[in-house]
PDB file of N, CA and C in Angstrom:
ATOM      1  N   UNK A   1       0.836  -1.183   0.000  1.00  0.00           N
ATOM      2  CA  UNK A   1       0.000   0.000   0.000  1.00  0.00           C
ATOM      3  C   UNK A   1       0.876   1.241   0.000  1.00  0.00           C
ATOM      4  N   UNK A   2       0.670   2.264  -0.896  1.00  0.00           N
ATOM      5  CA  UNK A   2       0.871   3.303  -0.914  1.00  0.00           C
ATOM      6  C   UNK A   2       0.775   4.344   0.258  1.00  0.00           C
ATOM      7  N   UNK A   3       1.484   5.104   1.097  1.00  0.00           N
ATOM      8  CA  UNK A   3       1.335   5.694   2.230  1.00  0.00           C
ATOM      9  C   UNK A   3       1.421   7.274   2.038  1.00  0.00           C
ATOM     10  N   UNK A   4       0.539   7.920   1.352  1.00  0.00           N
ATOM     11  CA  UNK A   4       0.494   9.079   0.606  1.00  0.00           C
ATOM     12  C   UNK A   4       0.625  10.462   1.904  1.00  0.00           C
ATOM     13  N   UNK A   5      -0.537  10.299   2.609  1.00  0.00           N
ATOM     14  CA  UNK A   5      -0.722  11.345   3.281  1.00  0.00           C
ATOM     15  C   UNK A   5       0.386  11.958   4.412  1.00  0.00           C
ATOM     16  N   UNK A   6       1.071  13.294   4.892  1.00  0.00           N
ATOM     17  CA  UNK A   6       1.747  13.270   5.635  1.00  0.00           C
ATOM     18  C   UNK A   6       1.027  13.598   7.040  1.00  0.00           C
ATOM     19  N   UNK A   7       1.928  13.518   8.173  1.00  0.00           N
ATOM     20  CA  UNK A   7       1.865  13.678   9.550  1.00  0.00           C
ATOM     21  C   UNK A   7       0.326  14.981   9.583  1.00  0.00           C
ATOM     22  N   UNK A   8       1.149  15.914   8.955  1.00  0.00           N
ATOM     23  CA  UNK A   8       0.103  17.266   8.845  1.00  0.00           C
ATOM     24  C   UNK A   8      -1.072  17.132   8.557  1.00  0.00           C
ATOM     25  N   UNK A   9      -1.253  16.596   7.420  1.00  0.00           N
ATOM     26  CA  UNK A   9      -2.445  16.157   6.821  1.00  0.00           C
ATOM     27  C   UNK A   9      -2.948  15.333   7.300  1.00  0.00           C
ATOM     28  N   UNK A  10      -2.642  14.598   8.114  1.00  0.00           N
ATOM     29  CA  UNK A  10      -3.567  13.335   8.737  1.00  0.00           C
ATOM     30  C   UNK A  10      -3.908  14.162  10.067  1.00  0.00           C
ATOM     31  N   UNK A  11      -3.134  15.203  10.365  1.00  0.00           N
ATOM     32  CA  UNK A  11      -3.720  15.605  11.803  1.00  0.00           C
ATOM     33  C   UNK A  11      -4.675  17.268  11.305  1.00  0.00           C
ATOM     34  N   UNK A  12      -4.538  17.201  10.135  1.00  0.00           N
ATOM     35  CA  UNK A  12      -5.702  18.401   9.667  1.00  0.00           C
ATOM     36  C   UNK A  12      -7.029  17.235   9.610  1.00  0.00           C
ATOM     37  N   UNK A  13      -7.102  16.327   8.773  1.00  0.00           N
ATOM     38  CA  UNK A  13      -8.078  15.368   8.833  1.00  0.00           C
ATOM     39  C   UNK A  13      -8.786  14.789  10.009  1.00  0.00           C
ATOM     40  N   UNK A  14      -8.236  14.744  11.310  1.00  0.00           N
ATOM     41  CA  UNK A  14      -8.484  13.846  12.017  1.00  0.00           C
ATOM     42  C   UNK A  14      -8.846  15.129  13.199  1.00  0.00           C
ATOM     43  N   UNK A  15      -8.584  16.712  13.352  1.00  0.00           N
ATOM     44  CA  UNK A  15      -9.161  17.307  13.637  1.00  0.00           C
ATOM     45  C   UNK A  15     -10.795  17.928  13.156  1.00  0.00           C
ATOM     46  N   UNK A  16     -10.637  18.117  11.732  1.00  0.00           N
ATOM     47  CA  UNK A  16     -12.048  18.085  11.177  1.00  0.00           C
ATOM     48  C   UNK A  16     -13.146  17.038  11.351  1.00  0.00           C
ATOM     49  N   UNK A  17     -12.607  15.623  11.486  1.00  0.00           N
ATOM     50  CA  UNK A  17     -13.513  14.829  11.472  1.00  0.00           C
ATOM     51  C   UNK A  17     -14.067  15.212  13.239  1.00  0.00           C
ATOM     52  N   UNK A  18     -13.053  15.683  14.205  1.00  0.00           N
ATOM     53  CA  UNK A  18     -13.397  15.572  15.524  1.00  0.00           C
ATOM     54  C   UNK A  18     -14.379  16.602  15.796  1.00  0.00           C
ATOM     55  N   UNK A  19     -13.968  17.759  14.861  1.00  0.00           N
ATOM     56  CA  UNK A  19     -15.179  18.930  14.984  1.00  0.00           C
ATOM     57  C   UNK A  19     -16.463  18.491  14.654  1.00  0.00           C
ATOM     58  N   UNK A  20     -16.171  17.570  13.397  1.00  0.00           N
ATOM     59  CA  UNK A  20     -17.926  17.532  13.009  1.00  0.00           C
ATOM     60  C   UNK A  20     -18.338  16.382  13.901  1.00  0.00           C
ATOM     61  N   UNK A  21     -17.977  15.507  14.830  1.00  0.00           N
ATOM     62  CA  UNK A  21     -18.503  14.319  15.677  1.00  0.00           C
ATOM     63  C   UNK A  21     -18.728  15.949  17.149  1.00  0.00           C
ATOM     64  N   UNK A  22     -17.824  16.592  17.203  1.00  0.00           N
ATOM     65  CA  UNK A  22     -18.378  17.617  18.426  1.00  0.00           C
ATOM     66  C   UNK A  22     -19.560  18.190  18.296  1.00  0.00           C
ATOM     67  N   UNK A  23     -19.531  18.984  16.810  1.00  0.00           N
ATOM     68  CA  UNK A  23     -21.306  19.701  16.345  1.00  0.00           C
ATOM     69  C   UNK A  23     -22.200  18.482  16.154  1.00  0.00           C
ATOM     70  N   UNK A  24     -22.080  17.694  15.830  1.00  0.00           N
ATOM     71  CA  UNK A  24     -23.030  16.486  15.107  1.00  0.00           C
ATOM     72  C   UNK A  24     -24.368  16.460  16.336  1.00  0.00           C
ATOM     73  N   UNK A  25     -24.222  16.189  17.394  1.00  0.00           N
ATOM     74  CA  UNK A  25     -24.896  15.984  18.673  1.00  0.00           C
ATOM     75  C   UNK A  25     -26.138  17.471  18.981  1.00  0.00           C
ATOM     76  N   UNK A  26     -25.179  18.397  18.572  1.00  0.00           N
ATOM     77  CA  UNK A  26     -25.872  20.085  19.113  1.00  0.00           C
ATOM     78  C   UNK A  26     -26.322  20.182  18.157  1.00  0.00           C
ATOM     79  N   UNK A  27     -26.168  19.672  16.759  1.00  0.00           N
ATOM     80  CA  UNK A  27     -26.850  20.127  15.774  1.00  0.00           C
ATOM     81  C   UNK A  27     -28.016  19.068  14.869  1.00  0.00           C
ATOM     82  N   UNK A  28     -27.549  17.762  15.137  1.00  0.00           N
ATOM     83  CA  UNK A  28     -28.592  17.070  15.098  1.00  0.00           C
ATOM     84  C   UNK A  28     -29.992  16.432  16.241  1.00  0.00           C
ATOM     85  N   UNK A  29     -29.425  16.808  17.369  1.00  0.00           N
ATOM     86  CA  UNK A  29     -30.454  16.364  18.694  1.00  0.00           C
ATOM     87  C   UNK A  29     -30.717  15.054  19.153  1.00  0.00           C
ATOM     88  N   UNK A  30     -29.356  14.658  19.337  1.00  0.00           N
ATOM     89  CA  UNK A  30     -29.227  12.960  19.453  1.00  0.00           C
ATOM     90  C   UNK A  30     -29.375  12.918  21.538  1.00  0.00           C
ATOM     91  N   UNK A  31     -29.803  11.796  21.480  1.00  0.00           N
ATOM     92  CA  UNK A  31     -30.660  11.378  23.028  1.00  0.00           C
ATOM     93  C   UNK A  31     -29.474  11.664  23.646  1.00  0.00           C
ATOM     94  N   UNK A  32     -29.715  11.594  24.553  1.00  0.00           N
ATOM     95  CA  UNK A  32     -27.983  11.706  26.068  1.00  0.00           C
ATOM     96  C   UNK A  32     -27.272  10.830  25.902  1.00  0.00           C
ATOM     97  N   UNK A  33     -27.409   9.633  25.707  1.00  0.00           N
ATOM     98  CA  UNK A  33     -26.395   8.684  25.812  1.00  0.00           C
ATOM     99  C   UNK A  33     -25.791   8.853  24.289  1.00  0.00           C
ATOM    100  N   UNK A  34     -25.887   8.970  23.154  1.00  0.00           N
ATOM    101  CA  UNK A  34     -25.597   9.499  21.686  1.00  0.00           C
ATOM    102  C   UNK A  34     -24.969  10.667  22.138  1.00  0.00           C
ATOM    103  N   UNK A  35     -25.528  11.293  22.652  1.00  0.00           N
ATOM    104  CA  UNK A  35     -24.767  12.862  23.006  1.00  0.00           C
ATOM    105  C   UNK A  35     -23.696  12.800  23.408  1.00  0.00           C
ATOM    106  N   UNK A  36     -23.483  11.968  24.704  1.00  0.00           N
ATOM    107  CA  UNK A  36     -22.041  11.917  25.291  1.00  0.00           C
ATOM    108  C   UNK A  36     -21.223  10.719  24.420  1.00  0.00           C
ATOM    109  N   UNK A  37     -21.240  10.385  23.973  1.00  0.00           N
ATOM    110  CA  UNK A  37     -20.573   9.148  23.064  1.00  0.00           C
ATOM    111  C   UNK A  37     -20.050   9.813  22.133  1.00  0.00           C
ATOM    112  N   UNK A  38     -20.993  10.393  21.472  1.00  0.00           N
ATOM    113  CA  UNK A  38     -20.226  11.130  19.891  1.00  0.00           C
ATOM    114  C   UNK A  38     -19.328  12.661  20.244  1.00  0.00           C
ATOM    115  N   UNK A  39     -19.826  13.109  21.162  1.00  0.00           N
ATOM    116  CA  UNK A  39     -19.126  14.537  21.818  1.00  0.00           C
ATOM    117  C   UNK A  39     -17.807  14.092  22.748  1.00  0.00           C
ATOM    118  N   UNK A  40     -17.866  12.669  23.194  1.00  0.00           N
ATOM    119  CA  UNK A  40     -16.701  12.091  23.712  1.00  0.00           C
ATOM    120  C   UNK A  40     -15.746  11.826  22.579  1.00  0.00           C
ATOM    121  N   UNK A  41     -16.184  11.157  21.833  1.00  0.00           N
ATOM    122  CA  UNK A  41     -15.299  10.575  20.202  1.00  0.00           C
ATOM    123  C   UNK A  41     -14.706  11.887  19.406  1.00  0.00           C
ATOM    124  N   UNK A  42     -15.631  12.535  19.469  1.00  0.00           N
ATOM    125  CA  UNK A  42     -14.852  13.573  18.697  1.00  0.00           C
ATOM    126  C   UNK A  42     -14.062  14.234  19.369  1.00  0.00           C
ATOM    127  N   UNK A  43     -14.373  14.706  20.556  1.00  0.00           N
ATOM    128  CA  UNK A  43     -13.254  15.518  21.658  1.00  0.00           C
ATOM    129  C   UNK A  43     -11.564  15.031  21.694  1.00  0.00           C
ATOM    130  N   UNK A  44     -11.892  13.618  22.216  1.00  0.00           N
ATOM    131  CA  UNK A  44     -10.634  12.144  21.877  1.00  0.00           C
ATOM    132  C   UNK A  44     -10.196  12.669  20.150  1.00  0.00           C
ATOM    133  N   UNK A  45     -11.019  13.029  19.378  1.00  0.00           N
ATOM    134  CA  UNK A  45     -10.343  12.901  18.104  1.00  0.00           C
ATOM    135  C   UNK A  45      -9.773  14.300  17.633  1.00  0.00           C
ATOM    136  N   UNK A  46     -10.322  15.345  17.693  1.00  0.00           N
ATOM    137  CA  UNK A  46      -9.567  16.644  17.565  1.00  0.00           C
ATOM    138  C   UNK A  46      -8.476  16.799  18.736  1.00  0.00           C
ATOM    139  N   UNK A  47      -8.138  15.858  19.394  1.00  0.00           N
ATOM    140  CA  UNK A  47      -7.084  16.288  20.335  1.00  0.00           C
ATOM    141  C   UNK A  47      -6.285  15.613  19.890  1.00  0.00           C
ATOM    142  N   UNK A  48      -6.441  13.760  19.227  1.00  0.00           N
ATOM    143  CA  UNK A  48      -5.631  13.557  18.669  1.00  0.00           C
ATOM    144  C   UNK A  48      -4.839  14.198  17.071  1.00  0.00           C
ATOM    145  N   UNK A  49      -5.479  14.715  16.605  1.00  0.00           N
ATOM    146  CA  UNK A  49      -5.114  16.298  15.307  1.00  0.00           C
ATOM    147  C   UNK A  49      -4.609  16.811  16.180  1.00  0.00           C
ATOM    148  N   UNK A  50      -4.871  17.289  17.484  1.00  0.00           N
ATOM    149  CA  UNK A  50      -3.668  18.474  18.040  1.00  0.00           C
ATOM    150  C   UNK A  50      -2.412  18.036  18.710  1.00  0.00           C
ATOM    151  N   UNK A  51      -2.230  17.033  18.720  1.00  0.00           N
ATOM    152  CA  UNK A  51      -1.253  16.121  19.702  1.00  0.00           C
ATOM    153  C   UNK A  51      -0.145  16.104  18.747  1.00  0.00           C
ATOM    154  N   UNK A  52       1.023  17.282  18.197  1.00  0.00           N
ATOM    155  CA  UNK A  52       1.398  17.066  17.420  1.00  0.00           C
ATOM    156  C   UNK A  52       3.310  16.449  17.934  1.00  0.00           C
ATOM    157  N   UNK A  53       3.406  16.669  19.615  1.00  0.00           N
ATOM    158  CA  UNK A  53       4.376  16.066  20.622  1.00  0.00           C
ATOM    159  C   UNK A  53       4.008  14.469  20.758  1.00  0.00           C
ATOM    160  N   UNK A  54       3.335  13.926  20.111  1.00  0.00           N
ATOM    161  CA  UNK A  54       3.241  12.810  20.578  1.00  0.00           C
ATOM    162  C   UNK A  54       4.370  11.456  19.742  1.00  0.00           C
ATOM    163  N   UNK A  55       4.874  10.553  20.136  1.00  0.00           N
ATOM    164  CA  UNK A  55       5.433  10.224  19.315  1.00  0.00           C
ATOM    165  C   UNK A  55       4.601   9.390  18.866  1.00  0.00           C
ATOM    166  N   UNK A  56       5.437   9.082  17.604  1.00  0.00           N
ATOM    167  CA  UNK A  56       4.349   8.147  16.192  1.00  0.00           C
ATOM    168  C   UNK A  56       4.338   6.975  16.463  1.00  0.00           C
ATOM    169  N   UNK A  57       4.968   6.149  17.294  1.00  0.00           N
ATOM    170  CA  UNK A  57       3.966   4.822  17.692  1.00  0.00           C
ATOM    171  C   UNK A  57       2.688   4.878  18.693  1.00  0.00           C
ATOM    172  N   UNK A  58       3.150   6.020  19.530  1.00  0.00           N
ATOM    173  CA  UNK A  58       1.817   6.037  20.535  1.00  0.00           C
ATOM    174  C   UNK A  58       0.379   7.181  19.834  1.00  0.00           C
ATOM    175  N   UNK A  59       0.797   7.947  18.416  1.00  0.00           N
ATOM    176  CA  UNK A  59      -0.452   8.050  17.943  1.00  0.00           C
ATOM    177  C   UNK A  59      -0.807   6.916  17.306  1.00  0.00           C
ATOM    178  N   UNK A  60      -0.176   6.347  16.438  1.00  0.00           N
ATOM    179  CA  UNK A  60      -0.514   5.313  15.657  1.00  0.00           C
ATOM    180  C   UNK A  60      -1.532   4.190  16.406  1.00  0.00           C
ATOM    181  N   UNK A  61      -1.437   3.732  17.549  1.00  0.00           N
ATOM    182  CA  UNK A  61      -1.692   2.823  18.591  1.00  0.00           C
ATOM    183  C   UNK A  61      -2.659   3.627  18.915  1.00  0.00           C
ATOM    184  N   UNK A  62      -2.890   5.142  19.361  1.00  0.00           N
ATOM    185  CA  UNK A  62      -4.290   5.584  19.608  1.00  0.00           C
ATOM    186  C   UNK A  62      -5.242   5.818  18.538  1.00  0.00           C
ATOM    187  N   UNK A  63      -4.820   5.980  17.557  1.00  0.00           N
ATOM    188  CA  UNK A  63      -5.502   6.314  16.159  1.00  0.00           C
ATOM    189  C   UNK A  63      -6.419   5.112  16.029  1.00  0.00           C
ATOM    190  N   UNK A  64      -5.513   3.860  16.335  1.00  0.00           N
ATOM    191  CA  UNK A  64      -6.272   2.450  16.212  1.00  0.00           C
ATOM    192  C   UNK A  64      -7.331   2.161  17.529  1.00  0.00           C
ATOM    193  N   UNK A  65      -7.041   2.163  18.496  1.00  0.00           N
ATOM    194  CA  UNK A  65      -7.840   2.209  19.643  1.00  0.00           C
ATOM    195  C   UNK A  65      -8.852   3.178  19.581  1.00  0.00           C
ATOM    196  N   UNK A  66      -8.643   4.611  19.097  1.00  0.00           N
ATOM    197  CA  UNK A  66     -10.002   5.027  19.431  1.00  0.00           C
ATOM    198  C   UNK A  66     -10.975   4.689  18.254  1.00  0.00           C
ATOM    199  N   UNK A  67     -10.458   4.320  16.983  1.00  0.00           N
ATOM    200  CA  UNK A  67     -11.241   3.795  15.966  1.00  0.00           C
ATOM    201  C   UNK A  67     -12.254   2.815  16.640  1.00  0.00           C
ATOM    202  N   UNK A  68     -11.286   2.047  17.010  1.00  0.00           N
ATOM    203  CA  UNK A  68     -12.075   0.113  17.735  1.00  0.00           C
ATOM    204  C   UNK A  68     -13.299   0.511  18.700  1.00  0.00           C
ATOM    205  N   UNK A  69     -12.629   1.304  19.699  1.00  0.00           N
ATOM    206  CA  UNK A  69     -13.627   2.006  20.316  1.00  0.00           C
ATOM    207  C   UNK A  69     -15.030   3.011  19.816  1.00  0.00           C
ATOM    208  N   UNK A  70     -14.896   3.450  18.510  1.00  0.00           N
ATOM    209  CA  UNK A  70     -16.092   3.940  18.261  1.00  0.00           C
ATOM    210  C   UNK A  70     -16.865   3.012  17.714  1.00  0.00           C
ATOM    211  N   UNK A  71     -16.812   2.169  17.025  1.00  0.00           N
ATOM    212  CA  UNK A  71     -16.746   1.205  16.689  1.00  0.00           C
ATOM    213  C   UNK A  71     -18.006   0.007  17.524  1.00  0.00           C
ATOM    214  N   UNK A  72     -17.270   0.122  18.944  1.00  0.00           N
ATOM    215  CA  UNK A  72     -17.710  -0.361  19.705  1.00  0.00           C
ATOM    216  C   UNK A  72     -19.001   0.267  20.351  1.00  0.00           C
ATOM    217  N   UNK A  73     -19.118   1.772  20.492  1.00  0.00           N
ATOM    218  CA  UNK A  73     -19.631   2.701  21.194  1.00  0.00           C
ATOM    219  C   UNK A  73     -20.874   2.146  19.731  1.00  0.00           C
ATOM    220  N   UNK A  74     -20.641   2.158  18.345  1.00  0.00           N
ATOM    221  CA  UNK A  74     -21.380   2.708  16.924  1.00  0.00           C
ATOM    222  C   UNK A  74     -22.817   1.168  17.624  1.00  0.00           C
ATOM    223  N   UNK A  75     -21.695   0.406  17.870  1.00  0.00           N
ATOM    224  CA  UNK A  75     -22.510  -0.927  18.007  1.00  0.00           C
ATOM    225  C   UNK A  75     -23.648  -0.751  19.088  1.00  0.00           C
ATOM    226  N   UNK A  76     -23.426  -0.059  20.410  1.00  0.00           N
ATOM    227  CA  UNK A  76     -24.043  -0.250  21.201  1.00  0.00           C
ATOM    228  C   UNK A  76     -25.079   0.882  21.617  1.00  0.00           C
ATOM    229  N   UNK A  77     -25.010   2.035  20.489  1.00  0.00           N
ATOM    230  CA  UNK A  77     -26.072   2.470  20.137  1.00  0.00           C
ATOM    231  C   UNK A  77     -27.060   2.452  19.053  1.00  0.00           C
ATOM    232  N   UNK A  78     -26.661   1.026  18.297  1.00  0.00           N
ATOM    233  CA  UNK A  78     -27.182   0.971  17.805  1.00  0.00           C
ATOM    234  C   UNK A  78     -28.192   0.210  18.043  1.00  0.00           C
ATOM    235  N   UNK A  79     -27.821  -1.052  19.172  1.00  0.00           N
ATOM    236  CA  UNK A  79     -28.354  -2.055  19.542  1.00  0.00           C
ATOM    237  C   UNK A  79     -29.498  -1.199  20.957  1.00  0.00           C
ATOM    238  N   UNK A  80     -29.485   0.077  20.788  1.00  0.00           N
ATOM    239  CA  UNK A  80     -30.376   1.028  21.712  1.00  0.00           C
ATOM    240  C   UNK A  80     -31.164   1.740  20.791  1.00  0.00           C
ATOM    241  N   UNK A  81     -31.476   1.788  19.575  1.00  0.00           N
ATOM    242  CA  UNK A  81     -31.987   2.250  18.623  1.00  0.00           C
ATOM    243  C   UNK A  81     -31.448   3.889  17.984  1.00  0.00           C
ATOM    244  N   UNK A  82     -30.241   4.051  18.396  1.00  0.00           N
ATOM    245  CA  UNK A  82     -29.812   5.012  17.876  1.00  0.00           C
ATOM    246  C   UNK A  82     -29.059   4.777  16.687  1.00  0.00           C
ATOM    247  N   UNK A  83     -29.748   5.255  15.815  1.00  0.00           N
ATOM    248  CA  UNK A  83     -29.476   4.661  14.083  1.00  0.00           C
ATOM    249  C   UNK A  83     -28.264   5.890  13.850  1.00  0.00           C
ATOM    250  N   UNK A  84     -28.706   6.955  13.405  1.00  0.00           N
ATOM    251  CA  UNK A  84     -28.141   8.111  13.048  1.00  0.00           C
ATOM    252  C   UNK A  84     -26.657   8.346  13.904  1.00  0.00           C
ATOM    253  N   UNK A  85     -26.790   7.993  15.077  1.00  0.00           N
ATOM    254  CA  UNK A  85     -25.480   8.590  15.788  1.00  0.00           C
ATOM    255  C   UNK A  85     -24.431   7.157  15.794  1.00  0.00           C
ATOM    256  N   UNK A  86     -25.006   6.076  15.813  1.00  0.00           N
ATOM    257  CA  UNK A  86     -24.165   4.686  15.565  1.00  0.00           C
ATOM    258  C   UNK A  86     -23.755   4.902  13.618  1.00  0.00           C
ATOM    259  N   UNK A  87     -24.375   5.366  13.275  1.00  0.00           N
ATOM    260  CA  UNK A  87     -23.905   5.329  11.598  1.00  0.00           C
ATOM    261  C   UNK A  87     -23.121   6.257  11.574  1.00  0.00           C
ATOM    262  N   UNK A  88     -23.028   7.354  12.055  1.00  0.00           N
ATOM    263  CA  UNK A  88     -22.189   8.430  12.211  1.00  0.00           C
ATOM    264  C   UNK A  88     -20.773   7.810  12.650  1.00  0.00           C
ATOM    265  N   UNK A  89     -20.674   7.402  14.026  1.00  0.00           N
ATOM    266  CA  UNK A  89     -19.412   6.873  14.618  1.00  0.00           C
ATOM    267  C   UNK A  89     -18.584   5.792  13.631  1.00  0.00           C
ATOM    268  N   UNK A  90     -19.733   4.896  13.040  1.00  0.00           N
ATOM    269  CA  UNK A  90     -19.305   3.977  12.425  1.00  0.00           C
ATOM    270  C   UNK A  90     -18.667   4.328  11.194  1.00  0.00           C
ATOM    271  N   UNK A  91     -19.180   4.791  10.392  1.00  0.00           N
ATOM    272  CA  UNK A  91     -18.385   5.944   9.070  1.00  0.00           C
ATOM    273  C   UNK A  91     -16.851   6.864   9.560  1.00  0.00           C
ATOM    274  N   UNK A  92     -17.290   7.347  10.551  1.00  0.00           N
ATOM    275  CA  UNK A  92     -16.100   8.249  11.269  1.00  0.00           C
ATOM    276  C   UNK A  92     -15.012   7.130  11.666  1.00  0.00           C
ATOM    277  N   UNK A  93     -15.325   5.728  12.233  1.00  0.00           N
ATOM    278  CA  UNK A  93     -14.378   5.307  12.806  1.00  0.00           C
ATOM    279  C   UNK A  93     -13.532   4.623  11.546  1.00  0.00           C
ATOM    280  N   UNK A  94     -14.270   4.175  10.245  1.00  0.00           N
ATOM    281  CA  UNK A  94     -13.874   3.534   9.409  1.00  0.00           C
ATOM    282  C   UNK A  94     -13.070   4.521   8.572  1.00  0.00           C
ATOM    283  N   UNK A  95     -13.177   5.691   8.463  1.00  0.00           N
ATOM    284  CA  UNK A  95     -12.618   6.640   7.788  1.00  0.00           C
ATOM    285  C   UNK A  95     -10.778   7.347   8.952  1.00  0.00           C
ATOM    286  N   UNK A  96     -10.985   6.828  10.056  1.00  0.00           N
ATOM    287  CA  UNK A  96      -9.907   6.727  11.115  1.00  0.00           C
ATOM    288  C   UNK A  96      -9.157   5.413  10.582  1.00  0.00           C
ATOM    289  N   UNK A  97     -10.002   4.566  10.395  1.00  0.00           N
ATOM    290  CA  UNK A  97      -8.646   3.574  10.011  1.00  0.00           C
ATOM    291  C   UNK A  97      -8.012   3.233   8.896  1.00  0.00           C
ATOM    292  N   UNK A  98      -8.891   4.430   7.916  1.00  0.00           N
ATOM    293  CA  UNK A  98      -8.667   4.205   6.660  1.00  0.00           C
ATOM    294  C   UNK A  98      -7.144   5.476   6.381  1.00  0.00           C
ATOM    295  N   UNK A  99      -7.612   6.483   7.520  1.00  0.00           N
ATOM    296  CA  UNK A  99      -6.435   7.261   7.164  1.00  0.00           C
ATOM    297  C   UNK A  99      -5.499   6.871   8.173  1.00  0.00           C
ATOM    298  N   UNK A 100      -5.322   6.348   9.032  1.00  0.00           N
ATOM    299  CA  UNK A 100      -4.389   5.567   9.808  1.00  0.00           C
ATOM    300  C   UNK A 100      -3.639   4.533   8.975  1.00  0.00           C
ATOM    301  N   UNK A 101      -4.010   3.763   7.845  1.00  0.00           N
ATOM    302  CA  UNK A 101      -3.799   3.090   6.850  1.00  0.00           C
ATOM    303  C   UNK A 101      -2.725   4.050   5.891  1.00  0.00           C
ATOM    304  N   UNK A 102      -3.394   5.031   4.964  1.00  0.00           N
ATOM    305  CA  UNK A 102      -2.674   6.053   4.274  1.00  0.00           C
ATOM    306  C   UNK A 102      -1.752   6.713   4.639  1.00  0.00           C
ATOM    307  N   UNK A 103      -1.514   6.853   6.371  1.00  0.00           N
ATOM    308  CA  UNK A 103      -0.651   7.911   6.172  1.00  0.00           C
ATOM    309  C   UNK A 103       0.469   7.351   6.362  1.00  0.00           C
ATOM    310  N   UNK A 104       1.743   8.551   5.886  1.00  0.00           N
ATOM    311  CA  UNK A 104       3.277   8.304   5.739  1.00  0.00           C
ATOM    312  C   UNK A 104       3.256   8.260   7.205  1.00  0.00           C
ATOM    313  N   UNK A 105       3.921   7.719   7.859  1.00  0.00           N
ATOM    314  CA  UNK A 105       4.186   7.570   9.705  1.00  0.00           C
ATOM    315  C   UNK A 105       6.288   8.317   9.659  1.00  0.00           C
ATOM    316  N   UNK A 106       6.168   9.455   9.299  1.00  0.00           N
ATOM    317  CA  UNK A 106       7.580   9.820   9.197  1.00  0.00           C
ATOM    318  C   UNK A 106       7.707  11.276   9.583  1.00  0.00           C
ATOM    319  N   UNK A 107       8.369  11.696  10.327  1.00  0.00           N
ATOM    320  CA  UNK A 107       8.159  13.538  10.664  1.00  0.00           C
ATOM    321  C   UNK A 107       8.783  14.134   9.301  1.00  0.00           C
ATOM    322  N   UNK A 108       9.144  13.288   8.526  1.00  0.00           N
ATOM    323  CA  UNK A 108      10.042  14.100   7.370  1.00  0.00           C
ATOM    324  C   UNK A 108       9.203  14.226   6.520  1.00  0.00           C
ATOM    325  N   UNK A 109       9.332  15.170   5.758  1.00  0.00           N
ATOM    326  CA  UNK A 109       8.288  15.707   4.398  1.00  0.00           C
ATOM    327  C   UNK A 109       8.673  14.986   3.264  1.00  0.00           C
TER     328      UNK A 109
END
């Protein structure tokens, strides 16, 4: 596989995705337990975009964990009838491991 994207770009990506899992909740009107799940996921995820001291095995290793974890969270609201906010996480988390996949893992340009 081709490893296109750099450090930057995966942490511009992975902040945007965290903003729109932060608005998603205030702006779509998902129940409390959806609320804190997806406003948790995204919080965890624009911090990982800002975490730019971290070294690259221990983002890499969180990039994957919090994926698994939404993942997990996507499942168990869904199995509560929250369609919209489990499809949300679930898209978001698959699109985390898809750019966790793509990116160059190198501080060099």
């Amino acid at each position: 596989m081709v490893r296109r994207l750099t450090l930057a770009e995966h942490a511009l990506v992975e902040l945007l995705g965290g903003l729109l899992l932060i608005a998603a909740p205030l702006v779509l009107g998902f129940g409390p337990a959806a609320f804190v799940a997806v406003l948790t996921a995204g919080a965890l995820l624009a911090g990982l975009g800002l975490a730019d001291g971290l070294p690259i095995s221990t983002h890499m290793a969180a990039d994957t964990a919090l994926a698994l974890a939404m993942v997990a969270a996507a499942a168990l609201l869904a199995a509560a009838g929250e369609a919209l906010p489990a499809a949300l996480l679930a898209v978001i988390a698959a699109g985390e491991l898809a750019l966790t996949a793509g990116t160059r893992w190198t501080r060099r340009a």
